[in-house]
PDB file of N, CA and C in Angstrom:
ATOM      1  N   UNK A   1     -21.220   5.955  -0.536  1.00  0.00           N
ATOM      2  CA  UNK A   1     -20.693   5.233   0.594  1.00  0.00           C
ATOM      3  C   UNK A   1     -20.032   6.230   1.538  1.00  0.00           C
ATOM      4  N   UNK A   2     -20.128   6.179   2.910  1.00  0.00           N
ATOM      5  CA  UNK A   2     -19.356   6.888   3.703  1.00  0.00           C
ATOM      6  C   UNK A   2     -18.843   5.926   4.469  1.00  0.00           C
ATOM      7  N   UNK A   3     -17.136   6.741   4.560  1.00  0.00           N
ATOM      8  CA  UNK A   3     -16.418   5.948   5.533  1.00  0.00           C
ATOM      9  C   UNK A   3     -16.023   6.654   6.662  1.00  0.00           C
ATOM     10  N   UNK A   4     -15.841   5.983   7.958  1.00  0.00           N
ATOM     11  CA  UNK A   4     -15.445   6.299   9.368  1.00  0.00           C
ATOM     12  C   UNK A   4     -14.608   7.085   9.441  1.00  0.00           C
ATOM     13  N   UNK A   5     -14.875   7.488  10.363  1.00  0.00           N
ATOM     14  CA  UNK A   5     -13.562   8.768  10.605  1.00  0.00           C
ATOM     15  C   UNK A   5     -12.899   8.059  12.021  1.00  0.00           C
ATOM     16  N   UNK A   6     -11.364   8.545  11.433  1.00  0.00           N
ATOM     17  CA  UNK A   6     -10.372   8.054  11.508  1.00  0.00           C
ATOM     18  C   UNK A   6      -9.402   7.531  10.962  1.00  0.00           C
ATOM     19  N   UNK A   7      -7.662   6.816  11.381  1.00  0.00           N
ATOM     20  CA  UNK A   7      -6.811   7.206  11.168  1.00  0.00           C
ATOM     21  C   UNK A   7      -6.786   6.249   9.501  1.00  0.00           C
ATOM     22  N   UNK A   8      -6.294   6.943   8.208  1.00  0.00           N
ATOM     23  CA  UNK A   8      -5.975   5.761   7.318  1.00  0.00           C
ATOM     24  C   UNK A   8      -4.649   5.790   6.905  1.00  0.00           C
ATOM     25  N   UNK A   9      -4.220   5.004   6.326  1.00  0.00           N
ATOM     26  CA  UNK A   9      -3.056   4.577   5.899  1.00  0.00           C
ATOM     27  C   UNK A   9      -3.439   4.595   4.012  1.00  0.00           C
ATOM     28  N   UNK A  10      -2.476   5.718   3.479  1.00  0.00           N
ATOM     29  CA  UNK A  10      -3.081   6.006   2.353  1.00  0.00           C
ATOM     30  C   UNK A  10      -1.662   5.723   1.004  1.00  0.00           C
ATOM     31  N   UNK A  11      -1.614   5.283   0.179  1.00  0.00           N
ATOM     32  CA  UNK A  11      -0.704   5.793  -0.899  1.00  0.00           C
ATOM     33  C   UNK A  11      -1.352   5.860  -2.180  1.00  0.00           C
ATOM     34  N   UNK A  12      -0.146   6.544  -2.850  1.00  0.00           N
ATOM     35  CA  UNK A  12      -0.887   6.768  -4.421  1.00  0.00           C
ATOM     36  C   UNK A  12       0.432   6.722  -5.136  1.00  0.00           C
ATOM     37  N   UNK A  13      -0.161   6.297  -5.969  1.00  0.00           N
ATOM     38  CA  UNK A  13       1.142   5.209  -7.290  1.00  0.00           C
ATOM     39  C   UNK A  13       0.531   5.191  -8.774  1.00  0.00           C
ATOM     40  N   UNK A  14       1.293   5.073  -9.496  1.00  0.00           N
ATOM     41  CA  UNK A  14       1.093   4.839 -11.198  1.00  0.00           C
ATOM     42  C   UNK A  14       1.210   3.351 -11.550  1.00  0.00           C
ATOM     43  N   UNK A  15       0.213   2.841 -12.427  1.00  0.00           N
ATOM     44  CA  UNK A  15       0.454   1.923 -12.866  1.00  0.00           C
ATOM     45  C   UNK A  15       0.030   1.587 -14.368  1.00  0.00           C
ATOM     46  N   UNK A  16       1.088   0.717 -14.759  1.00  0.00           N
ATOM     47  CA  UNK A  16       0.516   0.879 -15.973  1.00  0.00           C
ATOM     48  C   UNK A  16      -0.864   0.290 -17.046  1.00  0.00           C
ATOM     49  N   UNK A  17      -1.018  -1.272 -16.110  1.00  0.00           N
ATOM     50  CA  UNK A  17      -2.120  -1.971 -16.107  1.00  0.00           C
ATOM     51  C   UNK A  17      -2.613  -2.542 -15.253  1.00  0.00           C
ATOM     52  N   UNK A  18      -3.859  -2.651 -14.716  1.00  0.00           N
ATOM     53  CA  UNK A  18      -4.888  -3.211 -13.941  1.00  0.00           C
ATOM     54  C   UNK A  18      -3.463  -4.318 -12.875  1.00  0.00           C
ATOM     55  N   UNK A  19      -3.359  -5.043 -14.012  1.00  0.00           N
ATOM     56  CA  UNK A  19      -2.640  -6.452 -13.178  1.00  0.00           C
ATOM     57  C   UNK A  19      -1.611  -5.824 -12.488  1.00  0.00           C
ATOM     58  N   UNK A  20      -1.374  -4.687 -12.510  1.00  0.00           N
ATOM     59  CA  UNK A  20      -0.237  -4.109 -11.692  1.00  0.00           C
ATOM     60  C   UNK A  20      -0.484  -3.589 -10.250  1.00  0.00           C
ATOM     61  N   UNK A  21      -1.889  -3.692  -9.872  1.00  0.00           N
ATOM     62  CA  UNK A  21      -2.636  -3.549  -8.589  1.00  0.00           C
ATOM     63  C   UNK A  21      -2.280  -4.591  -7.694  1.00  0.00           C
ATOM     64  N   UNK A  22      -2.159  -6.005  -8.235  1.00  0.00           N
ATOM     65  CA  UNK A  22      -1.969  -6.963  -6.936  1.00  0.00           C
ATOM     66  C   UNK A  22      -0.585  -6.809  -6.234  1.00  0.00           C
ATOM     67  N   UNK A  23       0.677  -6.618  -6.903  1.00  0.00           N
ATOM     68  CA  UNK A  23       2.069  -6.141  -6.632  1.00  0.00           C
ATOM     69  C   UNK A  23       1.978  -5.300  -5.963  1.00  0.00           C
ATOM     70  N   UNK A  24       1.010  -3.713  -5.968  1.00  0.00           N
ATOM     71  CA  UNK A  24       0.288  -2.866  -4.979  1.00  0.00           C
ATOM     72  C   UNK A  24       0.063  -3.354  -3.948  1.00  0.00           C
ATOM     73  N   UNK A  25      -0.972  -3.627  -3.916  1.00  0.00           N
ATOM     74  CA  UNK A  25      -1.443  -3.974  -2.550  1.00  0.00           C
ATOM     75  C   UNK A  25      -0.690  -4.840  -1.695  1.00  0.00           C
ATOM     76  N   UNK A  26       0.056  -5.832  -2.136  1.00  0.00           N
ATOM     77  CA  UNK A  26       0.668  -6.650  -1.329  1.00  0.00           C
ATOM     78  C   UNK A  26       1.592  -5.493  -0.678  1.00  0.00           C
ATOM     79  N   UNK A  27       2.421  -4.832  -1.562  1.00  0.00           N
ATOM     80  CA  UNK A  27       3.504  -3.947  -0.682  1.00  0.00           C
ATOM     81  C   UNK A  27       2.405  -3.006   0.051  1.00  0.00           C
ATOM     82  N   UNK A  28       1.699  -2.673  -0.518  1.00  0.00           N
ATOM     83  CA  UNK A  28       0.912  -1.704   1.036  1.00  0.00           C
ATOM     84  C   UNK A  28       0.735  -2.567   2.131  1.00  0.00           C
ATOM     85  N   UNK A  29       0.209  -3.789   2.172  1.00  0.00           N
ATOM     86  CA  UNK A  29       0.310  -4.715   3.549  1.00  0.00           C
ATOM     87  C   UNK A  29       1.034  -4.916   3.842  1.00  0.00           C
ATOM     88  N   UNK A  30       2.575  -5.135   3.101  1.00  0.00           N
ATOM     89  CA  UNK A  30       3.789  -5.445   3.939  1.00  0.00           C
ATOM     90  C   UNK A  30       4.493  -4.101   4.504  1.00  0.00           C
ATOM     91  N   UNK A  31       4.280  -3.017   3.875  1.00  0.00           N
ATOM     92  CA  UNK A  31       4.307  -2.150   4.817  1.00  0.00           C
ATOM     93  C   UNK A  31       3.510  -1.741   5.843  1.00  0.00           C
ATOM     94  N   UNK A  32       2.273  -1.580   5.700  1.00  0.00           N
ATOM     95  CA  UNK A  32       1.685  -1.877   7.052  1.00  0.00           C
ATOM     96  C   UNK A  32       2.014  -2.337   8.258  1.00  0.00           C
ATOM     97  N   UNK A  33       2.219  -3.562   8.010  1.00  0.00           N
ATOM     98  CA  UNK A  33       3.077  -4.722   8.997  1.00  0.00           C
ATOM     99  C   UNK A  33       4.364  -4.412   9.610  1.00  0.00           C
ATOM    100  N   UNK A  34       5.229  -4.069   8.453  1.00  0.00           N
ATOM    101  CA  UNK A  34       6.242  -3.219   8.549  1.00  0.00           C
ATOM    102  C   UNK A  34       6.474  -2.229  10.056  1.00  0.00           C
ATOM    103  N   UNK A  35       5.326  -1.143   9.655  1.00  0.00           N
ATOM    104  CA  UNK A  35       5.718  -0.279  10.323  1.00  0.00           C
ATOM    105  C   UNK A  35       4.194  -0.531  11.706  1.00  0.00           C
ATOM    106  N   UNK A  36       4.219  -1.596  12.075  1.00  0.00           N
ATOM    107  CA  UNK A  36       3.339  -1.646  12.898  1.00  0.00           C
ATOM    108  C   UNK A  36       1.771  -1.270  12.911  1.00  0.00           C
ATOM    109  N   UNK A  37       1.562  -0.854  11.636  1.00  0.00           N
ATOM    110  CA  UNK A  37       0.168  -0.588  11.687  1.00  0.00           C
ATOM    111  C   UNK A  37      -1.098  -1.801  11.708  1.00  0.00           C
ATOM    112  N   UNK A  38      -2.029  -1.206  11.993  1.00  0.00           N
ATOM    113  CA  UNK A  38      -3.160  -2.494  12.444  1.00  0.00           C
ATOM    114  C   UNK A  38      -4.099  -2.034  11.827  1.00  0.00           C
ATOM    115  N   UNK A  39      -4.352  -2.980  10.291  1.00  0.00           N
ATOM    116  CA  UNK A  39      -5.487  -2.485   9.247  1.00  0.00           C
ATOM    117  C   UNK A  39      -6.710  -2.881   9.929  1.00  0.00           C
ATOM    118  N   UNK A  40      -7.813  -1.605  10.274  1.00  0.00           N
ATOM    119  CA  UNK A  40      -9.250  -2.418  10.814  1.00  0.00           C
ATOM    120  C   UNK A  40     -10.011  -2.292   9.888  1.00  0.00           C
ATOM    121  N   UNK A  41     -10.038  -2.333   8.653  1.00  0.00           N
ATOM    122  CA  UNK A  41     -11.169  -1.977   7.901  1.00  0.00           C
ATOM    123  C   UNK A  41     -10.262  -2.267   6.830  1.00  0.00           C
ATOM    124  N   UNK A  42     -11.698  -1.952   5.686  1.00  0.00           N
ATOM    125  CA  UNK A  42     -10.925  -2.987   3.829  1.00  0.00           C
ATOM    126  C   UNK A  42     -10.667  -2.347   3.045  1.00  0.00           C
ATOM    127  N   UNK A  43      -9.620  -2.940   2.518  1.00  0.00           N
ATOM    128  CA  UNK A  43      -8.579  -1.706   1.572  1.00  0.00           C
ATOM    129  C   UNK A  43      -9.777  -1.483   0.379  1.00  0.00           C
ATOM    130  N   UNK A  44      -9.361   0.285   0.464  1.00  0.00           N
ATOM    131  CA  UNK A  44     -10.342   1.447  -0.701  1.00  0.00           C
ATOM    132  C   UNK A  44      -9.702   1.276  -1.548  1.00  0.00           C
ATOM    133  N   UNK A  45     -10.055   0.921  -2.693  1.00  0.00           N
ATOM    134  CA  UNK A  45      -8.833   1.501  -3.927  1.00  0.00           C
ATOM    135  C   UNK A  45      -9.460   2.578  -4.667  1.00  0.00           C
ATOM    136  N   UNK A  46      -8.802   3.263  -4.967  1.00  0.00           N
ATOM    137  CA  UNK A  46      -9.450   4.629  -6.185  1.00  0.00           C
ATOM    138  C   UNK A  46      -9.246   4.600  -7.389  1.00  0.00           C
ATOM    139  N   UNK A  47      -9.812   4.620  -8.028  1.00  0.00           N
ATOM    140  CA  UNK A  47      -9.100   4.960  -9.404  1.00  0.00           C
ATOM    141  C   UNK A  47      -8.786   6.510  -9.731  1.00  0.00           C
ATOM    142  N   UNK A  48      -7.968   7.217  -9.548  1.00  0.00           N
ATOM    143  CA  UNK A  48      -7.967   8.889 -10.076  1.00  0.00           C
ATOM    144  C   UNK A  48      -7.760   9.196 -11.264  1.00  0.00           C
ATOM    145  N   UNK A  49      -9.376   8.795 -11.996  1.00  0.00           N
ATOM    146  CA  UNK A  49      -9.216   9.054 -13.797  1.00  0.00           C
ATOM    147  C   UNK A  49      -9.158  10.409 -14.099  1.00  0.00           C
ATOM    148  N   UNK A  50      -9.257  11.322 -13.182  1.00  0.00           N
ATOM    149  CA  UNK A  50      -8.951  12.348 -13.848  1.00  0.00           C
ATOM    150  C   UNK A  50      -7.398  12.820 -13.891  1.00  0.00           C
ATOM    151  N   UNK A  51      -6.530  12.143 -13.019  1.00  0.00           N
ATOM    152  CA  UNK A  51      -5.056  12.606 -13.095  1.00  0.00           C
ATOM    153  C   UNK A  51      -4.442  11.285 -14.429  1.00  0.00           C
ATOM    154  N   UNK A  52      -4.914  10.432 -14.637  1.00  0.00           N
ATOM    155  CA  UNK A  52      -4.640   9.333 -15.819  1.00  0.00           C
ATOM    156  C   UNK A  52      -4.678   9.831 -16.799  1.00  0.00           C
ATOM    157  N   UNK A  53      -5.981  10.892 -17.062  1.00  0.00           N
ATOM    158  CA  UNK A  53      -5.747  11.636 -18.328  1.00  0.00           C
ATOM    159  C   UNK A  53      -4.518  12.354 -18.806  1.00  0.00           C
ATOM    160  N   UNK A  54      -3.691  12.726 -18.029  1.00  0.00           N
ATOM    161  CA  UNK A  54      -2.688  13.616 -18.003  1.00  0.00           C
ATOM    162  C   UNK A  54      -1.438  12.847 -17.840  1.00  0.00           C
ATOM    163  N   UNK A  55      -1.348  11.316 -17.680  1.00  0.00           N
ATOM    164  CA  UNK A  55      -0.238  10.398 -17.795  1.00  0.00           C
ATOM    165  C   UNK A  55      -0.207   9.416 -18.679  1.00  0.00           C
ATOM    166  N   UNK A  56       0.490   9.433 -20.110  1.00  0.00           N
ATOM    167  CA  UNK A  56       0.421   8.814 -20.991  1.00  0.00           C
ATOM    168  C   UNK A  56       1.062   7.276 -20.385  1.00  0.00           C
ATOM    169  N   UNK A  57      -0.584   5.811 -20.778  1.00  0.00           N
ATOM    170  CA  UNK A  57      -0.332   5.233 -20.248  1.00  0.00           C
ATOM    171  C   UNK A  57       0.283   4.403 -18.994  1.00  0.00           C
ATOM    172  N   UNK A  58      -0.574   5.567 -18.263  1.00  0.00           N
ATOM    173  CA  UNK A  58      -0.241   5.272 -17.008  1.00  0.00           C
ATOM    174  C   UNK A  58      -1.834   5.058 -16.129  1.00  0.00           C
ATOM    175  N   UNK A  59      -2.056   4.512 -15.136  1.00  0.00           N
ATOM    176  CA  UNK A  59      -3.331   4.967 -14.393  1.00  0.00           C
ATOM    177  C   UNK A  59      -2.826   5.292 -13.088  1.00  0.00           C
ATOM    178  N   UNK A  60      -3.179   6.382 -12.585  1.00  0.00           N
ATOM    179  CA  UNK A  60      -3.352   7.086 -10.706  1.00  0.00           C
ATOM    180  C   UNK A  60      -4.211   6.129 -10.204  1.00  0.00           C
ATOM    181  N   UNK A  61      -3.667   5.058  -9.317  1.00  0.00           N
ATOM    182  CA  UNK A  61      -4.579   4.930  -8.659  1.00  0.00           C
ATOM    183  C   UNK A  61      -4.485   5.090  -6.609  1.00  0.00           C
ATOM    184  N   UNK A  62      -5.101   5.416  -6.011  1.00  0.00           N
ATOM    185  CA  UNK A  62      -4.557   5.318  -4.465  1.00  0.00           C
ATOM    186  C   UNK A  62      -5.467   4.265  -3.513  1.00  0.00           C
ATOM    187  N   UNK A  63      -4.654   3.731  -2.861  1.00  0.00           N
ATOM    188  CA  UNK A  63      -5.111   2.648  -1.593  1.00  0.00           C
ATOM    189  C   UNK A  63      -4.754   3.640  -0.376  1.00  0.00           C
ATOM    190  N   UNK A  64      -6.015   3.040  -0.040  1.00  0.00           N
ATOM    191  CA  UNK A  64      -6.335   3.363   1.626  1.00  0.00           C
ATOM    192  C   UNK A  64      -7.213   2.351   2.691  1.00  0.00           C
ATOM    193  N   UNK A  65      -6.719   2.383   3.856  1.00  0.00           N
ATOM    194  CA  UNK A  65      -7.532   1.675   4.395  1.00  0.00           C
ATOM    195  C   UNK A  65      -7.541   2.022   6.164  1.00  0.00           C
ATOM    196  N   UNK A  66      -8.230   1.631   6.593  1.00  0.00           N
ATOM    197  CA  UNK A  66      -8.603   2.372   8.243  1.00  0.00           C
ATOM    198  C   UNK A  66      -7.945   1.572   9.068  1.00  0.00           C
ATOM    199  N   UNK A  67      -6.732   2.191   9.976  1.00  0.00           N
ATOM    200  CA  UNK A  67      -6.182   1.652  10.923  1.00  0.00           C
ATOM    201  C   UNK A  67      -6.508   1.695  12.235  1.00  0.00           C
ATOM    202  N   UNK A  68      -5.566   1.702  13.104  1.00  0.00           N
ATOM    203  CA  UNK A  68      -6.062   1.849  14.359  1.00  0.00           C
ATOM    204  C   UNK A  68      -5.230   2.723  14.763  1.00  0.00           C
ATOM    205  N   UNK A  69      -5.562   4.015  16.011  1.00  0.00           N
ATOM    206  CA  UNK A  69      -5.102   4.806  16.112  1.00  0.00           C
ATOM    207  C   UNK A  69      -3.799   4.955  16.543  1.00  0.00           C
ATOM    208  N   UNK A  70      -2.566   5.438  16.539  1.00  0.00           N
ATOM    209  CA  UNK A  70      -1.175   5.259  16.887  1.00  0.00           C
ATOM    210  C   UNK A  70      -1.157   5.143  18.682  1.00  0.00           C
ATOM    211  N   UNK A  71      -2.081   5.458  19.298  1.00  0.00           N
ATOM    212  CA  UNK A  71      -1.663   5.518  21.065  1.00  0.00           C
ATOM    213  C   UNK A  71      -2.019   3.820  21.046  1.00  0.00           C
ATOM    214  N   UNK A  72      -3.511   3.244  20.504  1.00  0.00           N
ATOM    215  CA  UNK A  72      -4.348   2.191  21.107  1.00  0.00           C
ATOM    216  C   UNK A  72      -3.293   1.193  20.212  1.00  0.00           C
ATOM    217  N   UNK A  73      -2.433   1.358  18.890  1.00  0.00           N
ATOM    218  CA  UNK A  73      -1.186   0.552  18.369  1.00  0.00           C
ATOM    219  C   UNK A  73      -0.569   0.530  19.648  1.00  0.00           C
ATOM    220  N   UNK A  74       0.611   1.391  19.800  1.00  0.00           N
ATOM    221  CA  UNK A  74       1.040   1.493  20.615  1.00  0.00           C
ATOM    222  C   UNK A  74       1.867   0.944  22.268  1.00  0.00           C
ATOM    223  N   UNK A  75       0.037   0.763  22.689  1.00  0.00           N
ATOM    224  CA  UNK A  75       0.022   0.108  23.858  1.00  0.00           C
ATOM    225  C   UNK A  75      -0.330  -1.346  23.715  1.00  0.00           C
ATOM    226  N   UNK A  76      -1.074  -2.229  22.489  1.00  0.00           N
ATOM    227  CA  UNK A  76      -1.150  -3.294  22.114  1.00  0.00           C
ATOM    228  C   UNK A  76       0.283  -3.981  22.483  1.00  0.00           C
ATOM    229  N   UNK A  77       1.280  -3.027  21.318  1.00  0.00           N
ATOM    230  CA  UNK A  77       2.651  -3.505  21.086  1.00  0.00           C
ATOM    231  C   UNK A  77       3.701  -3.598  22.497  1.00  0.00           C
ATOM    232  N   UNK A  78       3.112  -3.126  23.415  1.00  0.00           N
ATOM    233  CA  UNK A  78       3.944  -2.809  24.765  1.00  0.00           C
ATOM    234  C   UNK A  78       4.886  -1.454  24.811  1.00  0.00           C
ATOM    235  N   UNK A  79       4.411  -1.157  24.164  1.00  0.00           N
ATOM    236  CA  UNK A  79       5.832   0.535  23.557  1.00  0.00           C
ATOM    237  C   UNK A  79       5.143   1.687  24.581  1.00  0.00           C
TER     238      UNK A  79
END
């Protein structure tokens, strides 16, 4: 799969089980919102099994997803 280039909005976090992804993602959208960002595209999730190996019971995983650029935010918002 290839994705667009341009701006994303990325974090990376430990968790300890699967079900601990939806608590994720919600706070990545409420920060989003938060800080004015404008998700245009659908949240990536990763799994980073190779850094899991190295965290007892834990899994790496990172969300990302494609925003819109900070000028075209910006001027939406009236700023």
């Amino acid at each position: 799969m290839s994705l667009p280039g341009g701006d994303y909005l990325s974090i990376h976090s430990l968790v300890n089980e699967d079900e601990d992804l939806e608590p994720l993602i919600e706070q990545f959208y409420d920060y989003a919102a938060r800080q004015s960002h404008i998700i245009t595209g659908p949240l990536i999730l990763v799994e980073k099994s190779y850094l899991s190996l190295f965290s007892e019971n834990k899994l790496h995983y990172e969300l990302q997803a494609l925003i819109e650029p900070a000028a075209k935010s910006e001027r939406r918002h009236g700023t």
